[in-house]
C-alpha atoms as a PDB file:
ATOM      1  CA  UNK A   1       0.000   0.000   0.000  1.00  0.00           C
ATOM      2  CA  UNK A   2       1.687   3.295  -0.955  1.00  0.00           C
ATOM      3  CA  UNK A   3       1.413   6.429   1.226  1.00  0.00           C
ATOM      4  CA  UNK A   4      -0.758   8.375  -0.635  1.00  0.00           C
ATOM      5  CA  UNK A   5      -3.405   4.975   0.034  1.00  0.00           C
ATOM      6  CA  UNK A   6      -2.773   4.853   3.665  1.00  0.00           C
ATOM      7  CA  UNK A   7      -6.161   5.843   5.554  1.00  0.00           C
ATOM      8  CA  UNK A   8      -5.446   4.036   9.172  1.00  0.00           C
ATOM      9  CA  UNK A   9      -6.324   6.288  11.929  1.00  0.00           C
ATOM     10  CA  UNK A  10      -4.084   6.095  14.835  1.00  0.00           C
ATOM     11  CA  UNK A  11      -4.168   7.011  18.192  1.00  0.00           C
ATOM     12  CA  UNK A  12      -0.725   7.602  19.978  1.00  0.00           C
ATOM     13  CA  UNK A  13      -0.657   6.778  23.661  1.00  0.00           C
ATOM     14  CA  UNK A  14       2.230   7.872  25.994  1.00  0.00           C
ATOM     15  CA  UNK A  15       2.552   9.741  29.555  1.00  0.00           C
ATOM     16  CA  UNK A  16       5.706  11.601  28.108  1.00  0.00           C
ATOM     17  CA  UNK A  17       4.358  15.178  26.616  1.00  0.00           C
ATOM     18  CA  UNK A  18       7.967  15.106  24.165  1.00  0.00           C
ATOM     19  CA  UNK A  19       7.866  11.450  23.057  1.00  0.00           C
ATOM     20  CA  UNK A  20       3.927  11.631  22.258  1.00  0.00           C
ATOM     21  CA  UNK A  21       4.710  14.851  20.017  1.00  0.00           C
ATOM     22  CA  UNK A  22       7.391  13.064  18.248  1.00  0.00           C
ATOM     23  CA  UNK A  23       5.684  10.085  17.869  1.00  0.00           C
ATOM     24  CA  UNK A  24       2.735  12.205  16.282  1.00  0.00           C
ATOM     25  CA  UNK A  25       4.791  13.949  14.118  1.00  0.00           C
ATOM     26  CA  UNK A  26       6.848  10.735  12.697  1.00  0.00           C
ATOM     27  CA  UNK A  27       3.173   9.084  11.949  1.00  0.00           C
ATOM     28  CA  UNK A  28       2.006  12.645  10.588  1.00  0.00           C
ATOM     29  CA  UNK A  29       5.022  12.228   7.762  1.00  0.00           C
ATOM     30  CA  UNK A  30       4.214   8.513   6.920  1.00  0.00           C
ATOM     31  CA  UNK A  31       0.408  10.242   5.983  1.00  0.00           C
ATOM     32  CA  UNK A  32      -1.569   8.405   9.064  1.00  0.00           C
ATOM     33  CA  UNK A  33      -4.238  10.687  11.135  1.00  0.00           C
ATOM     34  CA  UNK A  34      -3.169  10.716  13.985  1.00  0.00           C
ATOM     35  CA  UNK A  35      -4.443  11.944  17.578  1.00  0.00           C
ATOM     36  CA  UNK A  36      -2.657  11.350  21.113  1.00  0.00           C
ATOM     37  CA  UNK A  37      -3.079  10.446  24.126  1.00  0.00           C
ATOM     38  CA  UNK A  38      -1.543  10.636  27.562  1.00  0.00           C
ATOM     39  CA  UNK A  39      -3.625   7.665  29.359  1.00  0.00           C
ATOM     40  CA  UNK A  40      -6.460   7.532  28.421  1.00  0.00           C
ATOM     41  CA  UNK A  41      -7.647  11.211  27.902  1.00  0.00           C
ATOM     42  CA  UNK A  42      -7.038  12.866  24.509  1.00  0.00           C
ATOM     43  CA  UNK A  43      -4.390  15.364  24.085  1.00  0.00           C
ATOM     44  CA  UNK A  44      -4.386  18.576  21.283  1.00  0.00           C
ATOM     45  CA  UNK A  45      -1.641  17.260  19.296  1.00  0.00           C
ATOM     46  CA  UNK A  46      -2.277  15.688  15.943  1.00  0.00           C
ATOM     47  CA  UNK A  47      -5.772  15.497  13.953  1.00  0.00           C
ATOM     48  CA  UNK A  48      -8.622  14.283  15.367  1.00  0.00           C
ATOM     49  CA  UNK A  49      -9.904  12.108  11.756  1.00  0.00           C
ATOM     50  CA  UNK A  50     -10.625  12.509   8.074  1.00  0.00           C
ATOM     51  CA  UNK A  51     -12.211  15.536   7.372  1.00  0.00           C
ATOM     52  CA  UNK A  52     -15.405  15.827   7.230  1.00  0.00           C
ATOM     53  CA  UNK A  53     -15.551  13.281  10.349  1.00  0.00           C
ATOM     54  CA  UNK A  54     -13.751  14.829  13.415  1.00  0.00           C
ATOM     55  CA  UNK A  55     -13.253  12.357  16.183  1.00  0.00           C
ATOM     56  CA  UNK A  56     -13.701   9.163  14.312  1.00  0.00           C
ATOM     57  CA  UNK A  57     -12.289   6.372  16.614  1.00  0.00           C
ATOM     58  CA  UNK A  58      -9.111   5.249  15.682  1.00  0.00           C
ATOM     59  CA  UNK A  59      -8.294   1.717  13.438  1.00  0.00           C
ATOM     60  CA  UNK A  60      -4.362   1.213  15.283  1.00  0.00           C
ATOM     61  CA  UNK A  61      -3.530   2.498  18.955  1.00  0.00           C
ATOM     62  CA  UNK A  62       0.115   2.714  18.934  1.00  0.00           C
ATOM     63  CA  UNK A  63       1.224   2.246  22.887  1.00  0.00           C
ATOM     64  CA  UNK A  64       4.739   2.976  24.474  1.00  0.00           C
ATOM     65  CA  UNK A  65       4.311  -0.473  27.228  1.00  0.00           C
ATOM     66  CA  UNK A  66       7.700   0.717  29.126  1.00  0.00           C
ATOM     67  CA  UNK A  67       5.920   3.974  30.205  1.00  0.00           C
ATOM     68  CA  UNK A  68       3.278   3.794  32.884  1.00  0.00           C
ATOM     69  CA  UNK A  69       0.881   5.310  31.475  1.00  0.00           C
ATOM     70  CA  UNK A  70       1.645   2.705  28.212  1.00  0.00           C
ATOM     71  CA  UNK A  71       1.451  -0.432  30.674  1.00  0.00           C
ATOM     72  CA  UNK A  72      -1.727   0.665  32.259  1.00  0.00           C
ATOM     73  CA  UNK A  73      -3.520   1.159  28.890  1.00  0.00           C
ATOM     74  CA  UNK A  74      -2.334  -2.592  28.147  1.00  0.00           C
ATOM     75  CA  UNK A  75      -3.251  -4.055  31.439  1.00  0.00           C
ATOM     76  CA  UNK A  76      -6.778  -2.540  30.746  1.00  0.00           C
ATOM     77  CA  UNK A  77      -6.998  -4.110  27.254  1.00  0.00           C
ATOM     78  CA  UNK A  78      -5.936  -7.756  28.832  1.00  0.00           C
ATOM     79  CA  UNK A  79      -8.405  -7.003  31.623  1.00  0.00           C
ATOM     80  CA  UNK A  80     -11.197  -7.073  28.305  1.00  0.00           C
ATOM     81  CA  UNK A  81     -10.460 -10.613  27.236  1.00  0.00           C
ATOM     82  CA  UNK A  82      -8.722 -10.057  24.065  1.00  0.00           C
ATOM     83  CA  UNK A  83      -6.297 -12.892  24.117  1.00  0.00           C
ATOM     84  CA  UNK A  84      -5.559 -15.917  25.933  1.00  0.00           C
ATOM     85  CA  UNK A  85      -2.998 -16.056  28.206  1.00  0.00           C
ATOM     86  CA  UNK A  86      -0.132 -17.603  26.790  1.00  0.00           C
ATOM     87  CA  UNK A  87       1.938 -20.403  28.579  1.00  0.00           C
ATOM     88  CA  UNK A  88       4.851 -22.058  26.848  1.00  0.00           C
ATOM     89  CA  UNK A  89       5.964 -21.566  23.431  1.00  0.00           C
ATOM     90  CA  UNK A  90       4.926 -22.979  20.277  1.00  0.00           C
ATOM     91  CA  UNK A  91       7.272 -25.655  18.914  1.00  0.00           C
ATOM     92  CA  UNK A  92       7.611 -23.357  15.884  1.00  0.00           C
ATOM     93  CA  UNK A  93       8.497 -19.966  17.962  1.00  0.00           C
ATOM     94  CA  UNK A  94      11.156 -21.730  19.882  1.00  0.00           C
ATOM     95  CA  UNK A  95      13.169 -22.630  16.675  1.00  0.00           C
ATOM     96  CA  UNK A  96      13.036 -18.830  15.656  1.00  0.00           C
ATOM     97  CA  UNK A  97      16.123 -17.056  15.581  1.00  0.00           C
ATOM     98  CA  UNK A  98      17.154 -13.273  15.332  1.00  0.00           C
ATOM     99  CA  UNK A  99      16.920 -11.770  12.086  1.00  0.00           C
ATOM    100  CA  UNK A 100      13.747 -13.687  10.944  1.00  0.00           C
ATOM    101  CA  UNK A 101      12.227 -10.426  10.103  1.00  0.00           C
ATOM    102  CA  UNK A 102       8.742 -11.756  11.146  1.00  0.00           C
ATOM    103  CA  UNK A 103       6.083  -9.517   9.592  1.00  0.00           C
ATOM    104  CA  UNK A 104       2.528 -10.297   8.809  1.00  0.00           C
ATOM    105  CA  UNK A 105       2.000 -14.032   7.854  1.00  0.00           C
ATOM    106  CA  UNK A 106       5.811 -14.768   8.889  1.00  0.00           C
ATOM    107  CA  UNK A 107       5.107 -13.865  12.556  1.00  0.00           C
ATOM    108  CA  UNK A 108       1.907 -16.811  11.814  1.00  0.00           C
ATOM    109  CA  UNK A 109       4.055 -19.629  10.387  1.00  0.00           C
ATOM    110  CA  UNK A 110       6.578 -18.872  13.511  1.00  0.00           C
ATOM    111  CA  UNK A 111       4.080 -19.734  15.512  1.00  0.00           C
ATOM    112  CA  UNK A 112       3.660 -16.356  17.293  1.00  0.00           C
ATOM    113  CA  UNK A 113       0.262 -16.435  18.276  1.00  0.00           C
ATOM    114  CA  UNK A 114      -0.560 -12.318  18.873  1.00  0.00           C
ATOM    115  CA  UNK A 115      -4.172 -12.215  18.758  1.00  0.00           C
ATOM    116  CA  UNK A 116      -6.246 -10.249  16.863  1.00  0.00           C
ATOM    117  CA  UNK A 117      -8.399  -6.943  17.695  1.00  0.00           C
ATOM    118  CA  UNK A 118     -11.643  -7.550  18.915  1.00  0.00           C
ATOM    119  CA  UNK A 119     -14.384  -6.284  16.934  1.00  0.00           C
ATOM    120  CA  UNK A 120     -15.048  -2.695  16.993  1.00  0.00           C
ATOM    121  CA  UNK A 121     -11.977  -1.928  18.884  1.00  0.00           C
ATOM    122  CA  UNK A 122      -8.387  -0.895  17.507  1.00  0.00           C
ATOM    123  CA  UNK A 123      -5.757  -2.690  16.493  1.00  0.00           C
ATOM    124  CA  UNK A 124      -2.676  -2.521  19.125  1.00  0.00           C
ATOM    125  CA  UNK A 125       0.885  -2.413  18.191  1.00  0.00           C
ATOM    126  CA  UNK A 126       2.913  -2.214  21.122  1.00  0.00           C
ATOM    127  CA  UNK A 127       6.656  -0.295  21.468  1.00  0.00           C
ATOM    128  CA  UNK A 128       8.822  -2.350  23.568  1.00  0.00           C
ATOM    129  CA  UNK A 129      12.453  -3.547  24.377  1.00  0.00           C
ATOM    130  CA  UNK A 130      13.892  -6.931  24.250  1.00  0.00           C
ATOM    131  CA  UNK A 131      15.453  -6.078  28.025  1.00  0.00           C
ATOM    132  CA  UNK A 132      11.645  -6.660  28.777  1.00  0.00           C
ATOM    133  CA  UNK A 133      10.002  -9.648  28.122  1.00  0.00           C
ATOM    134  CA  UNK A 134       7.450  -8.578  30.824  1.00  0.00           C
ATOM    135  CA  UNK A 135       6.331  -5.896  28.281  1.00  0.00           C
ATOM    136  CA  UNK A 136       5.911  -8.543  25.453  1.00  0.00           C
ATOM    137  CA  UNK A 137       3.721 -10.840  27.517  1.00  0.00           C
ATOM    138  CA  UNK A 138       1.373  -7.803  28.728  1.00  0.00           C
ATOM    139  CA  UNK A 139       0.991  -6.778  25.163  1.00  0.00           C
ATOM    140  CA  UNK A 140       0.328 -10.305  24.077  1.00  0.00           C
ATOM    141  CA  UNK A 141      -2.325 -10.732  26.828  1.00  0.00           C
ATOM    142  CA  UNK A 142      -4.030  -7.447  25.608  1.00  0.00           C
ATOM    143  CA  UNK A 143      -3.889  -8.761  21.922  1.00  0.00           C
ATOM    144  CA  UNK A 144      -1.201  -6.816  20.377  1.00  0.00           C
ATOM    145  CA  UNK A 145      -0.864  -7.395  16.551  1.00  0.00           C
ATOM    146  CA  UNK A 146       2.613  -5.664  16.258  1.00  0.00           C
ATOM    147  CA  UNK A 147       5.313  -5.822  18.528  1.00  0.00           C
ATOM    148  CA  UNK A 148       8.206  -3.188  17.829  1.00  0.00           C
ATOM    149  CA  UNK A 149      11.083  -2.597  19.074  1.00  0.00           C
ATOM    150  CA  UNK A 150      11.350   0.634  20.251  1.00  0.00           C
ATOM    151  CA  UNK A 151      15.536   0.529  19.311  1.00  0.00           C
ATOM    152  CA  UNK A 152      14.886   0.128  16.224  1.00  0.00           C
ATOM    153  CA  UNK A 153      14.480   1.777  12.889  1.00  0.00           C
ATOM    154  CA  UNK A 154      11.341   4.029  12.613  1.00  0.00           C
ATOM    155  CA  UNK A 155      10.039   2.965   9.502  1.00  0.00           C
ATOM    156  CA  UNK A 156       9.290  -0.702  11.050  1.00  0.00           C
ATOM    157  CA  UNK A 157       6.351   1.439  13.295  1.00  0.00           C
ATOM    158  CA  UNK A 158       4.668   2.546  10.045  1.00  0.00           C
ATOM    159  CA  UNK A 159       4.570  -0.796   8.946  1.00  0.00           C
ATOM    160  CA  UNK A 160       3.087  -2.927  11.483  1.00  0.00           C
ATOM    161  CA  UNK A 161       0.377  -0.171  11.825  1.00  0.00           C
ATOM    162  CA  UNK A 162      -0.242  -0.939   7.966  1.00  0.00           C
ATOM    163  CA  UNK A 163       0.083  -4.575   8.762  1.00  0.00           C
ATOM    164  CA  UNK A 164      -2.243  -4.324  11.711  1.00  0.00           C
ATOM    165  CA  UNK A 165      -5.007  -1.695  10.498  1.00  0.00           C
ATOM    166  CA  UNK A 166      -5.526  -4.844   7.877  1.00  0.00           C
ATOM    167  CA  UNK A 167      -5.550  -7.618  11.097  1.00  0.00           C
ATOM    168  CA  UNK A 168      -1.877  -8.145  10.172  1.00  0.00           C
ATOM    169  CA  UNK A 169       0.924  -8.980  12.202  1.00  0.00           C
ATOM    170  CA  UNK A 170       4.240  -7.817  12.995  1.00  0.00           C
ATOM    171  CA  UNK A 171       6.736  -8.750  15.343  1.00  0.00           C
ATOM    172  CA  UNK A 172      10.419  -7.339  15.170  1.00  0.00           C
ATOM    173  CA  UNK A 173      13.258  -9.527  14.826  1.00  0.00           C
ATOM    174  CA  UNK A 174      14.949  -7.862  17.412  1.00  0.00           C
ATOM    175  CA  UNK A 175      11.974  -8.960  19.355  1.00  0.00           C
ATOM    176  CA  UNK A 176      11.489 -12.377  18.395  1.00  0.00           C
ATOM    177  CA  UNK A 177      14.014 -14.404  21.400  1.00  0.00           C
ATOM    178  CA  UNK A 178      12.674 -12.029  23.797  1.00  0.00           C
ATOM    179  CA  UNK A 179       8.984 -12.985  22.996  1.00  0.00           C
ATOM    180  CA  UNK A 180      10.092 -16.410  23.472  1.00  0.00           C
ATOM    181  CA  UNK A 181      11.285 -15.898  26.439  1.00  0.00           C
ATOM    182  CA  UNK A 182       8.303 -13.900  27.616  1.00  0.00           C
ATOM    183  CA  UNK A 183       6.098 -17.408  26.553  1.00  0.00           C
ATOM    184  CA  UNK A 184       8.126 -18.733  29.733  1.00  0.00           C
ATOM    185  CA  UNK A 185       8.454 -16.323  31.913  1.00  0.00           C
ATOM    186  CA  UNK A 186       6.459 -17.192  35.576  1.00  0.00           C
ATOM    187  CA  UNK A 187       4.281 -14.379  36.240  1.00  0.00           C
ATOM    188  CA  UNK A 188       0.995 -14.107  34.854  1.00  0.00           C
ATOM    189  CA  UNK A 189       0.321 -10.143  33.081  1.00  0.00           C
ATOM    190  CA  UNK A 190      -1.584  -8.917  36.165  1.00  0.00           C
ATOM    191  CA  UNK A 191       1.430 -10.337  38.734  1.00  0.00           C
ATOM    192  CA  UNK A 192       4.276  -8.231  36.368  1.00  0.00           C
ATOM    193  CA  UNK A 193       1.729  -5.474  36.796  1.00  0.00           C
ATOM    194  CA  UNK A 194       1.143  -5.826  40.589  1.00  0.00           C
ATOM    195  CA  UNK A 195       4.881  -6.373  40.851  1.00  0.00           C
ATOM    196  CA  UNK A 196       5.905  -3.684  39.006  1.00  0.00           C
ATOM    197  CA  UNK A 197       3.474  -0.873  41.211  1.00  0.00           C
ATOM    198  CA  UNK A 198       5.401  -1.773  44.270  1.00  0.00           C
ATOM    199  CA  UNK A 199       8.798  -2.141  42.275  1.00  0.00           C
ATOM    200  CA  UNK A 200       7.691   2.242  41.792  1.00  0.00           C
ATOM    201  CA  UNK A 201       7.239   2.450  45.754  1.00  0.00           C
ATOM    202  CA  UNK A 202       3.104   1.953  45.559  1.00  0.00           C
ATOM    203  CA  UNK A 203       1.760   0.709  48.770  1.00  0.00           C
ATOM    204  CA  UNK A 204      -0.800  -2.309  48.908  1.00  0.00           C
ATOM    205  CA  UNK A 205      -3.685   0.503  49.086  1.00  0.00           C
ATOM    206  CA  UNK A 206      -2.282   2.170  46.130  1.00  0.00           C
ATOM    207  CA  UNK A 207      -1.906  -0.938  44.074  1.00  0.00           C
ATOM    208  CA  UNK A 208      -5.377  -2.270  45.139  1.00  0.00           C
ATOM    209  CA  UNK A 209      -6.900   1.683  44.516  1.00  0.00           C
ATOM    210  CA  UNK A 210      -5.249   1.920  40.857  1.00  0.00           C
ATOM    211  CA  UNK A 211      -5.916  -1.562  39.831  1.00  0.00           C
ATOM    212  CA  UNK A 212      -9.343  -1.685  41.140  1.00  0.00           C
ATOM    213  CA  UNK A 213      -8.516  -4.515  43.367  1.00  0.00           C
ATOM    214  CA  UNK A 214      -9.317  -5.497  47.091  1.00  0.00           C
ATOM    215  CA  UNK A 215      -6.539  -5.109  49.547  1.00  0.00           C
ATOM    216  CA  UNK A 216      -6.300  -9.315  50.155  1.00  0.00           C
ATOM    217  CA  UNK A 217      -6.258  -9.802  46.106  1.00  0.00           C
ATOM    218  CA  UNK A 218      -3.081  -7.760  45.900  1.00  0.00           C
ATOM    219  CA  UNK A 219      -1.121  -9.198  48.799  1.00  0.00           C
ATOM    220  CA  UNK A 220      -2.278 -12.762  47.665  1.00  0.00           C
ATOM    221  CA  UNK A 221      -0.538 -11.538  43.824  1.00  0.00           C
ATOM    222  CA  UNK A 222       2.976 -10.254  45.758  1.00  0.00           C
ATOM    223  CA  UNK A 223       2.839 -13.521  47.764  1.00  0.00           C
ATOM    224  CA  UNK A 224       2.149 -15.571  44.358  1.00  0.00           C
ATOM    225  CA  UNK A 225       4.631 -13.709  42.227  1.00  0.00           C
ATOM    226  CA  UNK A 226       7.094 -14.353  45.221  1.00  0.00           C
ATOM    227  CA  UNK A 227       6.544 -17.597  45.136  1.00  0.00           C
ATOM    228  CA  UNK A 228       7.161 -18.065  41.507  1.00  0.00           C
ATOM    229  CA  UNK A 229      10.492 -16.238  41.076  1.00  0.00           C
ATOM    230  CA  UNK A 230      11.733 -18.417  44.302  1.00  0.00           C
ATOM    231  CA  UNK A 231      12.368 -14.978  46.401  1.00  0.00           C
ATOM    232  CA  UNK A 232      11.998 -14.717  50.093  1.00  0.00           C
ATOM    233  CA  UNK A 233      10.173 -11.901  50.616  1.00  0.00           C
ATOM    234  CA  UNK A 234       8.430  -9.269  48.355  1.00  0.00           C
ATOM    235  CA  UNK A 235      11.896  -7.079  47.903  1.00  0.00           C
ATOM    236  CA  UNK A 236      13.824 -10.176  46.596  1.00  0.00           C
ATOM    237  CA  UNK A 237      10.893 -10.985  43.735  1.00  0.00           C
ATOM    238  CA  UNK A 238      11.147  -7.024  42.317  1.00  0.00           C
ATOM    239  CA  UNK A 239      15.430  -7.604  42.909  1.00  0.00           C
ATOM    240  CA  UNK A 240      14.814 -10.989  41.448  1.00  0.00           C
ATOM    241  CA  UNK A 241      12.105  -9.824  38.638  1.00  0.00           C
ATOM    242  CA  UNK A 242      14.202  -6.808  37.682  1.00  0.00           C
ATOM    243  CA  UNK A 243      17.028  -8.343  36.786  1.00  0.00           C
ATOM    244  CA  UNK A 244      15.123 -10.464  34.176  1.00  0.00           C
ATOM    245  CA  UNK A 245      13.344  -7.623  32.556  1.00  0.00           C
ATOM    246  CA  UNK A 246      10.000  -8.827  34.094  1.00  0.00           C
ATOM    247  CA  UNK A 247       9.093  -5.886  35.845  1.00  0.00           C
END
């Protein structure tokens, strides 16, 4: 599809004010729409549709998951059901290497199984890091279709949105070992996100208060995560969790 054909409305979603503009402006260039976001509440920057139909809901949501308000936005779109949770990897995704290139079908016959959108809702392609496999496995519980590397060239952005505004797929190569190893990583999505509020300093009554949890739900998570990564107490699992990019 060439540039001049591209219609996907996108919706940029970060809690930095300076990344969100220059994420808005790169997407402006490749001829998206584009509006922004920081959370969950629109921001001025970018266009709000095609004209003649201000505000039209978006076809891609393009989501930073390293910054909070990123990782939030995902843990609310796993919270909907989009995907199943996954558990080990596919016979096919373990024998992928770097450098597969893994775009649209490709990521399929690899076996990476990123669901698709549910219907009526936008597509997801999700910025993250290979240092965090935690981020991969939250954005494959909320049904990413692209996974991109936020390190890497910014051309590979424009095309998983194309990919994914068609129910494509796209997963970086630099991505690909790291997505395995987020298949086998031991905390469930809502753990790494429990986790990773008191990894920031959040108290049980914060956690419970921003995750819409009771108090007993979020100690039983810390003392299940804790479990898991074999730590003794809740500040060896974020020491422990850390150091594998979990949290």
């Amino acid at each position: 599809m060439s540039r001049a054909q591209t219609t996907a409305r996108v919706q940029v979603i970060h809690s930095s004010g300076v990344l969100r503009s220059a994420l808005v402006a790169l997407l402006e260039r490749e001829r998206f729409q584009v509006t922004s976001a920081s959370g969950f509440s629109r921001a001025s920057s970018g266009t709000t549709g095609a004209p003649g139909t201000p505000g039209a809901p978006a076809t891609v949501t393009v989501v930073d998951g390293s910054c909070p308000m990123g990782a939030a936005h995902l843990e609310r779109r796993s919270l909907q059901g989009s995907a199943k949770e996954p558990t080990h990897a596919t016979p096919a995704l373990a024998a992928a290497r770097p450098g597969l290139g893994l775009a649209g079908a490709g990521a399929e016959r690899a076996g990476i199984g990123l669901a698709g959108a549910s219907r009526g809702r936008a597509a997801l392609v999700v910025l993250a890091g290979a240092e965090h496999p935690g981020v991969l496995r939250l954005a494959y519980a909320a049904g990413a279709l692209g996974l991109v590397d936020r390190d890497g060239p910014a051309n590979h952005l424009a095309t998983a949105i194309r990919l994914a505004a068609g129910g494509g797929r796209y997963v970086d190569d630099g991505l690909a070992m790291s997505l395995l190893r987020a298949m086998d990583m031991p905390l469930s999505p809502r753990e790494v996100r429990v986790l990773s509020r008191a990894a920031q300093g959040d108290s049980v009554a914060e956690i419970a208060r921003g995750l819409c949890l009771s108090h007993g739900t979020v100690r039983n998570y810390i003392a299940s995560a804790t479990r898991k990564v074999g730590a003794r107490n809740r500040v060896d699992a974020i020491r422990i969790s850390r150091a594998a990019g979990w949290v």
